[in-house]
PDB file of N, CA and C in Angstrom:
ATOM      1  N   UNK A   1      49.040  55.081-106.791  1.00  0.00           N
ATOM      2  CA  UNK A   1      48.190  53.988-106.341  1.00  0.00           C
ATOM      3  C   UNK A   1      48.946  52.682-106.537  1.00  0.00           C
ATOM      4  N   UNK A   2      48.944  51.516-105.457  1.00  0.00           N
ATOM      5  CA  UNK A   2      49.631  50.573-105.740  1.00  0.00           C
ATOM      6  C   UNK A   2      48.570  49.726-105.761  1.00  0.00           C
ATOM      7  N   UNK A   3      49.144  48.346-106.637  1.00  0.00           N
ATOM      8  CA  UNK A   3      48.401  47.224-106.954  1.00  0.00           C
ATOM      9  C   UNK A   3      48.495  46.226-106.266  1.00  0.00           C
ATOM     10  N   UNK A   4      48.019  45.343-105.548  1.00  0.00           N
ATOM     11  CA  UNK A   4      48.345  43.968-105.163  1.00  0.00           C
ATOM     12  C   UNK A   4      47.443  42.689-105.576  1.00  0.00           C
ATOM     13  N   UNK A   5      48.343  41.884-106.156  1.00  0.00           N
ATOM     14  CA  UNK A   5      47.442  40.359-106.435  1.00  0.00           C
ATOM     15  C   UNK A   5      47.469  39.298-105.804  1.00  0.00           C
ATOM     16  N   UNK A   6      46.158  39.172-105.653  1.00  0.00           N
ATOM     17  CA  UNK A   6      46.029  37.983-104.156  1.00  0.00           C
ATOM     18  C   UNK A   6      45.258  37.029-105.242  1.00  0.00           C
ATOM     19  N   UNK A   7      45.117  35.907-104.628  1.00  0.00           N
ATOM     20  CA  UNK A   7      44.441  34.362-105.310  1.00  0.00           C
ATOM     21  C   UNK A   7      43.568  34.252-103.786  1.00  0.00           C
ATOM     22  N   UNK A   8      42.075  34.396-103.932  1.00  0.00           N
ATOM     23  CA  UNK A   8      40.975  33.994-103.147  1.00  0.00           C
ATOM     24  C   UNK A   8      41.242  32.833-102.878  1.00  0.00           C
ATOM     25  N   UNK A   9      40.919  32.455-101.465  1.00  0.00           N
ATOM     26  CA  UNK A   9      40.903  31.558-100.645  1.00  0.00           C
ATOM     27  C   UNK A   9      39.610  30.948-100.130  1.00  0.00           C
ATOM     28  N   UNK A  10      38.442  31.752-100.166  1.00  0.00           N
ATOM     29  CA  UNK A  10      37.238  31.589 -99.642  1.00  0.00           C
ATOM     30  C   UNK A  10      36.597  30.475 -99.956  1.00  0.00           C
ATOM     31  N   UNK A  11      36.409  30.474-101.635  1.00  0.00           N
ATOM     32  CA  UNK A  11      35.816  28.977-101.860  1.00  0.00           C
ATOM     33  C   UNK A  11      36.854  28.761-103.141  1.00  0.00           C
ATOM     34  N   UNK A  12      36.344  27.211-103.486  1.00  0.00           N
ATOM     35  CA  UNK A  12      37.386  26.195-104.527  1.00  0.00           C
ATOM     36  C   UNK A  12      37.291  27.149-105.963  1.00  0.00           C
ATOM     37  N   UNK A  13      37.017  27.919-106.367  1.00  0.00           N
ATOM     38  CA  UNK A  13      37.103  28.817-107.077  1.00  0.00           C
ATOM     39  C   UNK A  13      38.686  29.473-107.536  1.00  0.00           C
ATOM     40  N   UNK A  14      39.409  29.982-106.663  1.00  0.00           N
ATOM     41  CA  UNK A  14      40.688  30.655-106.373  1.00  0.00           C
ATOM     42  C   UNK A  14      40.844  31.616-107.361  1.00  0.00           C
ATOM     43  N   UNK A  15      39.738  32.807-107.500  1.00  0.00           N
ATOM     44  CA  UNK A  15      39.506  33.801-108.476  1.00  0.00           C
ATOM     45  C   UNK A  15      41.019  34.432-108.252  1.00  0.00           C
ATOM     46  N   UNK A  16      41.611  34.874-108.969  1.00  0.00           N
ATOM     47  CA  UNK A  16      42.864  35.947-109.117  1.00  0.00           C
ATOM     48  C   UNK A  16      42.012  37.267-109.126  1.00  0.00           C
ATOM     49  N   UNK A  17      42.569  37.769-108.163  1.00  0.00           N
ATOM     50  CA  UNK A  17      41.998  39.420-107.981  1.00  0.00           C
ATOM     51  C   UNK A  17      43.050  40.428-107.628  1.00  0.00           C
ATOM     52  N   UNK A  18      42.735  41.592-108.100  1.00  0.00           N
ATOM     53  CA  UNK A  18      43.354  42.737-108.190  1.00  0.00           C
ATOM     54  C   UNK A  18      42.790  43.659-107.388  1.00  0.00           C
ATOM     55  N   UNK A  19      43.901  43.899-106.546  1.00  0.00           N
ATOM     56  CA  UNK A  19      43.142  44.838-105.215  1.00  0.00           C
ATOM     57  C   UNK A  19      44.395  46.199-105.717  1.00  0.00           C
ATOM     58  N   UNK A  20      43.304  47.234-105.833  1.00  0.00           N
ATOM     59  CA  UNK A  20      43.768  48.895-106.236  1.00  0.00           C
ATOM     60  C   UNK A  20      43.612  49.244-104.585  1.00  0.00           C
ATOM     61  N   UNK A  21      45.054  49.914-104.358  1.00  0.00           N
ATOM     62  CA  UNK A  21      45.476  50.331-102.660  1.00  0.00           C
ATOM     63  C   UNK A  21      46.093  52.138-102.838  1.00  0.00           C
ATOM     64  N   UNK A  22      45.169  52.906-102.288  1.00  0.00           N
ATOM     65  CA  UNK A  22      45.840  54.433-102.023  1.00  0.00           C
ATOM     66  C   UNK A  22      45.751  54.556-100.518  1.00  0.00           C
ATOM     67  N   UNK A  23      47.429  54.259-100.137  1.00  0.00           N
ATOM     68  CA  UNK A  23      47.641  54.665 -98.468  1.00  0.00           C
ATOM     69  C   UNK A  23      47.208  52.998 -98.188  1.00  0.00           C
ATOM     70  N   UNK A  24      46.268  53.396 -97.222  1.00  0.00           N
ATOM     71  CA  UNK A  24      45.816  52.401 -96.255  1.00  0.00           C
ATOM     72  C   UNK A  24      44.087  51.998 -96.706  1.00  0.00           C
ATOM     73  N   UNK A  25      43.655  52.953 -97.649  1.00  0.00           N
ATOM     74  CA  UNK A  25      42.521  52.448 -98.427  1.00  0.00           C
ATOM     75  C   UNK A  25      42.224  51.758 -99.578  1.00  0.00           C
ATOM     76  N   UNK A  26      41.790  50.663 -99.874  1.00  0.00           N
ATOM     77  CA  UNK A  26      41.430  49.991-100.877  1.00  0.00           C
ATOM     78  C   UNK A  26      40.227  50.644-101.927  1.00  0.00           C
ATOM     79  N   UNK A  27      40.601  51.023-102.859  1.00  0.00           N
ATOM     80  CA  UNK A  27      39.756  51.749-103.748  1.00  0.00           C
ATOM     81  C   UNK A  27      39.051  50.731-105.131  1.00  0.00           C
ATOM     82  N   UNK A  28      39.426  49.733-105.023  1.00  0.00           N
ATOM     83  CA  UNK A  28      38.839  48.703-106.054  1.00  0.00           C
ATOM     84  C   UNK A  28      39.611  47.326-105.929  1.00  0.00           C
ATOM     85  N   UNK A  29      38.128  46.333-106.064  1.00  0.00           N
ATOM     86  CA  UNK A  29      38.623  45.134-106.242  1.00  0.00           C
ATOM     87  C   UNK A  29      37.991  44.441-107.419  1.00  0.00           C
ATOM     88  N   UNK A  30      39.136  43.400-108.486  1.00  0.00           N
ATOM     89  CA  UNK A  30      38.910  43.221-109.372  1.00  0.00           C
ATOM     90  C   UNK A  30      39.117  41.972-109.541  1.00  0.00           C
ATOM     91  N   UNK A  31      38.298  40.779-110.481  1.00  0.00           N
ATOM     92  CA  UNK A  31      38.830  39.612-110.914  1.00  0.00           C
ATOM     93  C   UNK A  31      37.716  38.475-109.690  1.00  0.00           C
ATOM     94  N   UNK A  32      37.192  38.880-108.799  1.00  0.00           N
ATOM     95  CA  UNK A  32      36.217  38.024-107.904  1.00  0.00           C
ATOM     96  C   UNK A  32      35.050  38.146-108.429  1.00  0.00           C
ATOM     97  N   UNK A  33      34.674  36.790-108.588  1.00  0.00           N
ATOM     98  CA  UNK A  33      33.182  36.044-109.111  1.00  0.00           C
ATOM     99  C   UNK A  33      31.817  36.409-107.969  1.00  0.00           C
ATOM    100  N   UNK A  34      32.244  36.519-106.511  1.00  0.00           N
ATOM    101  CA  UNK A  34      31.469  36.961-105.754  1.00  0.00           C
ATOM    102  C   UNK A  34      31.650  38.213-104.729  1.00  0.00           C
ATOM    103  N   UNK A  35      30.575  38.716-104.355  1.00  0.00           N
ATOM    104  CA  UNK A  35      30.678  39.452-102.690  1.00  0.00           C
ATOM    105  C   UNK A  35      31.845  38.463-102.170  1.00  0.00           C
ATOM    106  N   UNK A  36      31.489  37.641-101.791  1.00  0.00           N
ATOM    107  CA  UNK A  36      32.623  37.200-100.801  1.00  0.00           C
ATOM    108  C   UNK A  36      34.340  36.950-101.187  1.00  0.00           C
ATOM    109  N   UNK A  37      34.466  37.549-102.613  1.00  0.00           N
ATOM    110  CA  UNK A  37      35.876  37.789-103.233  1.00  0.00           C
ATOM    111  C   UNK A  37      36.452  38.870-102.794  1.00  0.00           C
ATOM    112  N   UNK A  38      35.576  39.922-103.066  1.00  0.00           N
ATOM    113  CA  UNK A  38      35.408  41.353-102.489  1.00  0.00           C
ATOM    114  C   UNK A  38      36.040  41.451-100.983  1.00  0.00           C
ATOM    115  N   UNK A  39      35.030  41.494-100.103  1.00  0.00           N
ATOM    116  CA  UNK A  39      34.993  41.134 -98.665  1.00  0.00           C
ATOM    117  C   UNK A  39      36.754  40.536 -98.204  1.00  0.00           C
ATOM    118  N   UNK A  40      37.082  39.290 -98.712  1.00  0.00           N
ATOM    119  CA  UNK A  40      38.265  38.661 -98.733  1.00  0.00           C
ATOM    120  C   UNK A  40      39.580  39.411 -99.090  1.00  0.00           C
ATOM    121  N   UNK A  41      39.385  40.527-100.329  1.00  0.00           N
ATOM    122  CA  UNK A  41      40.497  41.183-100.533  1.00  0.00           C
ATOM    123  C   UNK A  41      40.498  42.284 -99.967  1.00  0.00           C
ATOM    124  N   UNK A  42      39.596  42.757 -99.459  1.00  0.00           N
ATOM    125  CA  UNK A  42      39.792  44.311 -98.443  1.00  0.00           C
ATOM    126  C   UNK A  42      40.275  44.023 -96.903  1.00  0.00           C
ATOM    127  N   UNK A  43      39.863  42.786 -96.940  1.00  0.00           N
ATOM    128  CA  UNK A  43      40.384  42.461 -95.474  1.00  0.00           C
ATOM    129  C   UNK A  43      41.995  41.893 -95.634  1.00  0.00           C
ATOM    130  N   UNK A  44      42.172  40.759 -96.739  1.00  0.00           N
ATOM    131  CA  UNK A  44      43.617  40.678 -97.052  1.00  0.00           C
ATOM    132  C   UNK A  44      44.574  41.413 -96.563  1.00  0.00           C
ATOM    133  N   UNK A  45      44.221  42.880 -97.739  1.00  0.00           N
ATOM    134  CA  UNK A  45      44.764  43.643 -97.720  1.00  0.00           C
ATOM    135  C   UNK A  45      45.159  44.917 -96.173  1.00  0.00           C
ATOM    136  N   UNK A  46      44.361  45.027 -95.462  1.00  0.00           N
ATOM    137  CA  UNK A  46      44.160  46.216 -94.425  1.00  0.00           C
ATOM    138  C   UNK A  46      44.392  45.522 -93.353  1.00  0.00           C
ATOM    139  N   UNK A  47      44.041  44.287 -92.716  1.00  0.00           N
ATOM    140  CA  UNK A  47      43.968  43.530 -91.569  1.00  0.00           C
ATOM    141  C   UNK A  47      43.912  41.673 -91.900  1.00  0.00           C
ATOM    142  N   UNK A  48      44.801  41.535 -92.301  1.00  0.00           N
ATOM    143  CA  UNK A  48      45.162  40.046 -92.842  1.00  0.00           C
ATOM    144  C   UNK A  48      44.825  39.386 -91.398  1.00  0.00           C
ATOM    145  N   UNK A  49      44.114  38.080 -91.272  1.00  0.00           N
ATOM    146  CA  UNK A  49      44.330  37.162 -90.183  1.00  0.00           C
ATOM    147  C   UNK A  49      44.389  35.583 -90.349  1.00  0.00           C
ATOM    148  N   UNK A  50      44.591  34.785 -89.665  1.00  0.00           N
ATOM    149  CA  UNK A  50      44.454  33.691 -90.001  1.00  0.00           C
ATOM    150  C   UNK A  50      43.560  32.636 -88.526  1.00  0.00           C
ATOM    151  N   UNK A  51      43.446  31.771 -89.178  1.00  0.00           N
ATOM    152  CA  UNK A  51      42.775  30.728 -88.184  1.00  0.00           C
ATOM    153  C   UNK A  51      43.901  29.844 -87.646  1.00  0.00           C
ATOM    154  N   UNK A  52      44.424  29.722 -86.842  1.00  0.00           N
ATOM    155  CA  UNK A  52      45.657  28.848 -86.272  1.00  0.00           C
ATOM    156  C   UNK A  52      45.038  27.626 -85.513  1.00  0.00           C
ATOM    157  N   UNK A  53      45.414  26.060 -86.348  1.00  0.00           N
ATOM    158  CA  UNK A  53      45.614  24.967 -85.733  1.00  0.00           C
ATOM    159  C   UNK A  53      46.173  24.098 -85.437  1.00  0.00           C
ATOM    160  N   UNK A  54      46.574  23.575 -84.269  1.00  0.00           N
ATOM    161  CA  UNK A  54      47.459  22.615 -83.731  1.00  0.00           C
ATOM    162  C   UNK A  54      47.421  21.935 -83.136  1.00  0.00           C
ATOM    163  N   UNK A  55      48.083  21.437 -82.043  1.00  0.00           N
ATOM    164  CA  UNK A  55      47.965  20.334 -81.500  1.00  0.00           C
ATOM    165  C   UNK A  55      48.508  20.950 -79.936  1.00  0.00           C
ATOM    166  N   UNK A  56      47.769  20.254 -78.519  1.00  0.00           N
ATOM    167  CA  UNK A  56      48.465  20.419 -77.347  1.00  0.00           C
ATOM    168  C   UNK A  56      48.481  18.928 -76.549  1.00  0.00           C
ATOM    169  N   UNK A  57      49.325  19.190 -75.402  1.00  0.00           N
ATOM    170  CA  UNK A  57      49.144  17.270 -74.894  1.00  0.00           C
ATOM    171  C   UNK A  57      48.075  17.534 -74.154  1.00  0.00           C
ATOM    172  N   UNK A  58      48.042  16.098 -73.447  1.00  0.00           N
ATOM    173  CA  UNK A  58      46.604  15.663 -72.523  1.00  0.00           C
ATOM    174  C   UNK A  58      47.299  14.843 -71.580  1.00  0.00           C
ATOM    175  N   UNK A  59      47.077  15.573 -70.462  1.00  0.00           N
ATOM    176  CA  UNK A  59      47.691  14.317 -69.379  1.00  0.00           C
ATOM    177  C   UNK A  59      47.099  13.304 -69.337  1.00  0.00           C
ATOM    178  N   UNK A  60      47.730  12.086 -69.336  1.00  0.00           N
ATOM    179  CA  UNK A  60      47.632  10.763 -69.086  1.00  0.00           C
ATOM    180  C   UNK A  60      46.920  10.343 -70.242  1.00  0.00           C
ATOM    181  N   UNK A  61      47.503  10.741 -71.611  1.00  0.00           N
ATOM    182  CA  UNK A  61      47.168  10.228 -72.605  1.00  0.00           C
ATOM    183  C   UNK A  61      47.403  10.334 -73.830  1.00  0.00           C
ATOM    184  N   UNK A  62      47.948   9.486 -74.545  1.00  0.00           N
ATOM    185  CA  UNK A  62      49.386   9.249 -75.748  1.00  0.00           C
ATOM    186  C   UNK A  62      48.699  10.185 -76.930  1.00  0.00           C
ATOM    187  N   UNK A  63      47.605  10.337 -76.876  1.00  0.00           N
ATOM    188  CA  UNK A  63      47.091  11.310 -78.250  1.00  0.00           C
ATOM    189  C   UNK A  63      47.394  12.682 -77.802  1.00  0.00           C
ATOM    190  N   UNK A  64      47.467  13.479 -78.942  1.00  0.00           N
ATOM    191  CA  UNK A  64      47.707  14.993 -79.014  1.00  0.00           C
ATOM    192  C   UNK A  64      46.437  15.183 -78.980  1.00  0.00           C
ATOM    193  N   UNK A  65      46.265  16.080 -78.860  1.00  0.00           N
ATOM    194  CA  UNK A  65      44.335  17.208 -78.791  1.00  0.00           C
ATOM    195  C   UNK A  65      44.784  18.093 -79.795  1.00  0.00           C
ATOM    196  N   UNK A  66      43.906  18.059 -80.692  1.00  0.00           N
ATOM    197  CA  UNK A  66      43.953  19.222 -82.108  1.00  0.00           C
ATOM    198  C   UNK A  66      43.027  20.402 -81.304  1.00  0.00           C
ATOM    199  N   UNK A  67      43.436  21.632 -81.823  1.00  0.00           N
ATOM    200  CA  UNK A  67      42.690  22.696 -81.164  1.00  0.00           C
ATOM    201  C   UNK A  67      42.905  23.678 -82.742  1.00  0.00           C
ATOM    202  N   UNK A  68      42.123  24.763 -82.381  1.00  0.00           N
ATOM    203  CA  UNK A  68      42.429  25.730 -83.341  1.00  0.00           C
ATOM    204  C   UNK A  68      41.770  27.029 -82.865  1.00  0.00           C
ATOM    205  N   UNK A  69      41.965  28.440 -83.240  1.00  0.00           N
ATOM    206  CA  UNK A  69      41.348  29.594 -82.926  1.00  0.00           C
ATOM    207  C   UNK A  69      40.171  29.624 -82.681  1.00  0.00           C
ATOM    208  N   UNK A  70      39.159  29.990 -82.291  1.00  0.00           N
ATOM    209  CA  UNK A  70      37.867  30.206 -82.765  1.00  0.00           C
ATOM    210  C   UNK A  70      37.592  30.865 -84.235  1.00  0.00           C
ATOM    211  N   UNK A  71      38.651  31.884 -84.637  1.00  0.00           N
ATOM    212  CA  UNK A  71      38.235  32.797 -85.442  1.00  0.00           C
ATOM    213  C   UNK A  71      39.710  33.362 -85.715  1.00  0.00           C
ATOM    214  N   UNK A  72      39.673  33.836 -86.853  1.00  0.00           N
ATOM    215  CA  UNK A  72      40.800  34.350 -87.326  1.00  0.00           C
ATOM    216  C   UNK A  72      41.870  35.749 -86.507  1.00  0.00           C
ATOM    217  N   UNK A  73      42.990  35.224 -86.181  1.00  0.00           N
ATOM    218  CA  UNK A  73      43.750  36.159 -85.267  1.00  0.00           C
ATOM    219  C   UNK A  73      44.549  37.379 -86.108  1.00  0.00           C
ATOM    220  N   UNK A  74      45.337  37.787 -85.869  1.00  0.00           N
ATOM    221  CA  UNK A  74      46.167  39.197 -87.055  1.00  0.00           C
ATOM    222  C   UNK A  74      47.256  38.133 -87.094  1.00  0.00           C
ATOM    223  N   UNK A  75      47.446  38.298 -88.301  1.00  0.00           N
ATOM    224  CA  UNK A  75      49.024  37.589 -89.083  1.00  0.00           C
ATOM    225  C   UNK A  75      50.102  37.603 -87.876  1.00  0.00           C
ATOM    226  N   UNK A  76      50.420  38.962 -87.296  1.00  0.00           N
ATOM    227  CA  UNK A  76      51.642  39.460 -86.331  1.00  0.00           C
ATOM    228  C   UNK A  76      51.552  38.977 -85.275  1.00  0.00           C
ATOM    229  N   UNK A  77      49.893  37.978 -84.806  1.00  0.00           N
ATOM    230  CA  UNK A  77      50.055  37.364 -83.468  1.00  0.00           C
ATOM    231  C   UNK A  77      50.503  36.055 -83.762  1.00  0.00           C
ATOM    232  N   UNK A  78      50.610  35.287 -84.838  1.00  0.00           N
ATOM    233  CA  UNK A  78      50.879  33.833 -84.930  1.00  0.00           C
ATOM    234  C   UNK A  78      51.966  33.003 -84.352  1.00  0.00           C
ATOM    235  N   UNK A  79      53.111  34.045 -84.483  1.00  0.00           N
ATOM    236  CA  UNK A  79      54.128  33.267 -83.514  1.00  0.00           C
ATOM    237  C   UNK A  79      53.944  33.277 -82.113  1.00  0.00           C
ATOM    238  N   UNK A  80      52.896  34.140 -81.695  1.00  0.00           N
ATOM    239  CA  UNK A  80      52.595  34.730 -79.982  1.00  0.00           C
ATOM    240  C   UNK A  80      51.697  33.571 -79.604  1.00  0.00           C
ATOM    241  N   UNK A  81      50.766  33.283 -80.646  1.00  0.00           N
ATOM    242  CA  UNK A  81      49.620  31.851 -80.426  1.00  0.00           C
ATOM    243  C   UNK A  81      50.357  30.651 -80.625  1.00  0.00           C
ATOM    244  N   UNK A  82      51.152  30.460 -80.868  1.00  0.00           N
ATOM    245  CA  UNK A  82      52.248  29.521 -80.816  1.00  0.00           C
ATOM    246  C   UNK A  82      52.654  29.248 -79.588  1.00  0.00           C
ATOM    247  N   UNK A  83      53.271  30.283 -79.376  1.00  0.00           N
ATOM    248  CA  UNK A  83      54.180  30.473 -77.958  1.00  0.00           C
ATOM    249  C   UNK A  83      53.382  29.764 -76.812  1.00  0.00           C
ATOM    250  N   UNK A  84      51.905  30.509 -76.794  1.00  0.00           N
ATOM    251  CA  UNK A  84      51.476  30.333 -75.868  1.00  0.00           C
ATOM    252  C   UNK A  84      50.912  29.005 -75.334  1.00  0.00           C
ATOM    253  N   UNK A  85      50.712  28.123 -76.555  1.00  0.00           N
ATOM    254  CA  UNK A  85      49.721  26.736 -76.505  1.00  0.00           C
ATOM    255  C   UNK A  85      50.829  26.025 -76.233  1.00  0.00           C
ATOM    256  N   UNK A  86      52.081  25.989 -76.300  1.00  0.00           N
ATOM    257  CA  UNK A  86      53.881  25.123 -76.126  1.00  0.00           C
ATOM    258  C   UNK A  86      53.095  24.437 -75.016  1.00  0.00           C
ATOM    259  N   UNK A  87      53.025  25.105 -73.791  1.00  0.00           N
ATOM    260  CA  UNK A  87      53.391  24.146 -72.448  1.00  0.00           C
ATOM    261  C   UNK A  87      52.193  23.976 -72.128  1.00  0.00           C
ATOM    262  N   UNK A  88      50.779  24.224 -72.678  1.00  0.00           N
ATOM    263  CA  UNK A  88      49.202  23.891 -72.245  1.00  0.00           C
ATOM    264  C   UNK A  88      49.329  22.356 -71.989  1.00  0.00           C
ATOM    265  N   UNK A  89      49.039  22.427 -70.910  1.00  0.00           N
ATOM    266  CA  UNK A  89      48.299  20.461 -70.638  1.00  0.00           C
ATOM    267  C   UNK A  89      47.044  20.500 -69.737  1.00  0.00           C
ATOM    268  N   UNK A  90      45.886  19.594 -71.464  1.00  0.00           N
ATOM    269  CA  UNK A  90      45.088  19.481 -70.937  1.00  0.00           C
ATOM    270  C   UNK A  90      44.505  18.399 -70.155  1.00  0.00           C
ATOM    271  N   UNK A  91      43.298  18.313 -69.255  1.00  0.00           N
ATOM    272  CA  UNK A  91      42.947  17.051 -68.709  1.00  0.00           C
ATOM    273  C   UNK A  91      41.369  16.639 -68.759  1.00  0.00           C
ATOM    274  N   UNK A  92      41.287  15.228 -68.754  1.00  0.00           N
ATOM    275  CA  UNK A  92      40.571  14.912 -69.484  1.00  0.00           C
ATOM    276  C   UNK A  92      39.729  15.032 -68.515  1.00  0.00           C
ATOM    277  N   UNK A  93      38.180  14.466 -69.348  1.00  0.00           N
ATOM    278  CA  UNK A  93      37.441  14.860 -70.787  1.00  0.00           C
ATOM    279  C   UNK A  93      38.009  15.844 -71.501  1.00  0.00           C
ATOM    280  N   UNK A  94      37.968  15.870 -72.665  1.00  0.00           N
ATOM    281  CA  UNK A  94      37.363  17.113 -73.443  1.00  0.00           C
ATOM    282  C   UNK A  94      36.668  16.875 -74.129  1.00  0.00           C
ATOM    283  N   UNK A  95      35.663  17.610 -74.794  1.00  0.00           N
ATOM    284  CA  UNK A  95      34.826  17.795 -76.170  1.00  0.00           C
ATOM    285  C   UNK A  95      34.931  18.560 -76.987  1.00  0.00           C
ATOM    286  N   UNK A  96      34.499  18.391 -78.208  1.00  0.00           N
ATOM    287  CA  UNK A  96      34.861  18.967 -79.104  1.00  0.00           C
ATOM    288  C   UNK A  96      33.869  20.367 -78.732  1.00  0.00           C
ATOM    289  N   UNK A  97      34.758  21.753 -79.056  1.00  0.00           N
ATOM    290  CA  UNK A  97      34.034  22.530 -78.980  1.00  0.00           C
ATOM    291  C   UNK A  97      35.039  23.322 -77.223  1.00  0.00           C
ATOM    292  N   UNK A  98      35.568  22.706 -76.467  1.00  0.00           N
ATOM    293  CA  UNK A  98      35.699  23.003 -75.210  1.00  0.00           C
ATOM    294  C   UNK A  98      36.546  24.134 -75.203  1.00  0.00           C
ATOM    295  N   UNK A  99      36.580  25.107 -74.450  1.00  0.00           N
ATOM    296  CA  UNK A  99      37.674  26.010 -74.799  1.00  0.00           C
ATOM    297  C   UNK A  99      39.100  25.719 -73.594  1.00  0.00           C
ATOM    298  N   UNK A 100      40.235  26.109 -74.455  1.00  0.00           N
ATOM    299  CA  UNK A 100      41.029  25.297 -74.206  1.00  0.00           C
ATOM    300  C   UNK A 100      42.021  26.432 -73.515  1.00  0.00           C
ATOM    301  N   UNK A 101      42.258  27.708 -74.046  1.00  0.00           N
ATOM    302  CA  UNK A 101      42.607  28.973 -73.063  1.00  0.00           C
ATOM    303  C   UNK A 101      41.591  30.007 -74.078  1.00  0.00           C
ATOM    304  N   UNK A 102      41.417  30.837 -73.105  1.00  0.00           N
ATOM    305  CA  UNK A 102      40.240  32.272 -73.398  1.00  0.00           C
ATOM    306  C   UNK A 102      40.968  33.036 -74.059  1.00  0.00           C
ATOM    307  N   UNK A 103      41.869  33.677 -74.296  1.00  0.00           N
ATOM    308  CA  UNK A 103      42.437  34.699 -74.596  1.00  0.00           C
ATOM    309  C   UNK A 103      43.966  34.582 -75.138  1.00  0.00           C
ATOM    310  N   UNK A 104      43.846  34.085 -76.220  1.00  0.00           N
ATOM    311  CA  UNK A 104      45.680  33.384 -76.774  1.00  0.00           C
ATOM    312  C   UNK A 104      46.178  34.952 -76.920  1.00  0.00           C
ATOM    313  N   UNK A 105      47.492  35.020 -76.703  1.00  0.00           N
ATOM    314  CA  UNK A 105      48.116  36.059 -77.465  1.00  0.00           C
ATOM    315  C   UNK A 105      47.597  37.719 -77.271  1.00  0.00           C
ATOM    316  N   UNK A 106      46.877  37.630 -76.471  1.00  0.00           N
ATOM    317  CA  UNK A 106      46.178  38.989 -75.827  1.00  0.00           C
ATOM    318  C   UNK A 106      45.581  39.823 -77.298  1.00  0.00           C
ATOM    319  N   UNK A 107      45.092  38.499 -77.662  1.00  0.00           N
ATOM    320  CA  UNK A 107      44.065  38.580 -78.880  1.00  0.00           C
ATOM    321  C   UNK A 107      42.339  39.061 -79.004  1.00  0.00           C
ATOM    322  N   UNK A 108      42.083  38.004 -77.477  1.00  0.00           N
ATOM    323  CA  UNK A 108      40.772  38.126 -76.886  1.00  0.00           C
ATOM    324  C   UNK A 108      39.641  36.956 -77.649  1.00  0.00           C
ATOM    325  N   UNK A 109      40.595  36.358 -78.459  1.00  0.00           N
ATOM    326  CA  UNK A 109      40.252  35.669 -79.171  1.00  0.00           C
ATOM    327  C   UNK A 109      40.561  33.784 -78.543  1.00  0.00           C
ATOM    328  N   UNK A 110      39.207  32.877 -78.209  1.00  0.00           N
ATOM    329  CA  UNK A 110      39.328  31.557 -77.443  1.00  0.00           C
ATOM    330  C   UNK A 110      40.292  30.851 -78.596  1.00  0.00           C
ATOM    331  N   UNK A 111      40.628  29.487 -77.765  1.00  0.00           N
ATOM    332  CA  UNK A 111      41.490  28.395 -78.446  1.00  0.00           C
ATOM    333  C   UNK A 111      40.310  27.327 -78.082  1.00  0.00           C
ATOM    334  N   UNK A 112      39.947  26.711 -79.614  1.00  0.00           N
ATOM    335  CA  UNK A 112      38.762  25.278 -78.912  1.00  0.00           C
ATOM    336  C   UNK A 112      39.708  23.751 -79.198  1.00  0.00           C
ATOM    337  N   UNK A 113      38.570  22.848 -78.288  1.00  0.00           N
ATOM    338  CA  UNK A 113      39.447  21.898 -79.529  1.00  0.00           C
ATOM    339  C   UNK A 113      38.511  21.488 -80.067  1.00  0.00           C
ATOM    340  N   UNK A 114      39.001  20.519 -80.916  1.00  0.00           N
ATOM    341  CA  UNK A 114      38.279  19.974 -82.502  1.00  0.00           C
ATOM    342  C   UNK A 114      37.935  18.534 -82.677  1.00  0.00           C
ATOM    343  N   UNK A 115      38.377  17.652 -80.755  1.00  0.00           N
ATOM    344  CA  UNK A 115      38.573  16.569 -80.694  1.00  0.00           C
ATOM    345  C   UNK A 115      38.047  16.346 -79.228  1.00  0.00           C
ATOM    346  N   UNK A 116      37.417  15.474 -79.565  1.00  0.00           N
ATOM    347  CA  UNK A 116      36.568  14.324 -78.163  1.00  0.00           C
ATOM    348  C   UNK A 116      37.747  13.241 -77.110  1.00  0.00           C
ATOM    349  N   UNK A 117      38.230  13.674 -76.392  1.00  0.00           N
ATOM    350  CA  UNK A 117      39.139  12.552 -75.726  1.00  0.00           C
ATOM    351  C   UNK A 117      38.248  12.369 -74.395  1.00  0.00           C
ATOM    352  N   UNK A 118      38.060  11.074 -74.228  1.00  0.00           N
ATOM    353  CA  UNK A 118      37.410  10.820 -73.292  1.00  0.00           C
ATOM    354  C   UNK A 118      38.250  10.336 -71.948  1.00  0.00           C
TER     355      UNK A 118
END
């Protein structure tokens, strides 16, 4: 059985936990104050993802547009969600909330943004 120690991310807490791993199953998690410590290290561990945010241009206008995932993508697509937002140009309006491409990285997963350019 192997061990891995992760530091929770979920809330300002940053419980140190001990996630017990046989194969590809997580058989115990240790050192989290809540369910949602739990939850955090089984997923860590089996299917890691992250929320990716950045920035794309806006034609005819000197500000960048912050955007970010909707929802957390797999670790192994991040350089692919990268790739893909490089040459996006958007045009205005936007609102916050707008989706900015549907499907980054053949994730299935939207890109919003996070910013009002009028």
């Amino acid at each position: 059985m192997d061990s891995k120690e992760l530091i929770c991310i979920v809330c300002p807490m940053g419980c140190q936990l001990l996630v017990q791993v046989e194969g590809a199953e997580v058989k115990s998690v240790r050192g989290n104050t809540c369910p949602r410590g739990d939850a955090y290290a089984r997923k860590e561990v089996t299917n890691p993802t992250r929320i990716i945010t950045t920035t794309v241009c806006v034609e005819g206008w000197d500000e960048m547009l912050s955007v970010k995932t909707a929802e957390g993508i797999p670790k192994g697509k991040i350089m692919d969600c990268v790739r893909s937002l490089k040459n996006i140009r958007v045009k205005r309006p936007v609102h916050i909330g707008d989706v900015i491409l549907e499907d980054v990285a053949g994730t299935g997963i939207p890109v919003v943004a996070t910013k009002n350019i009028p």
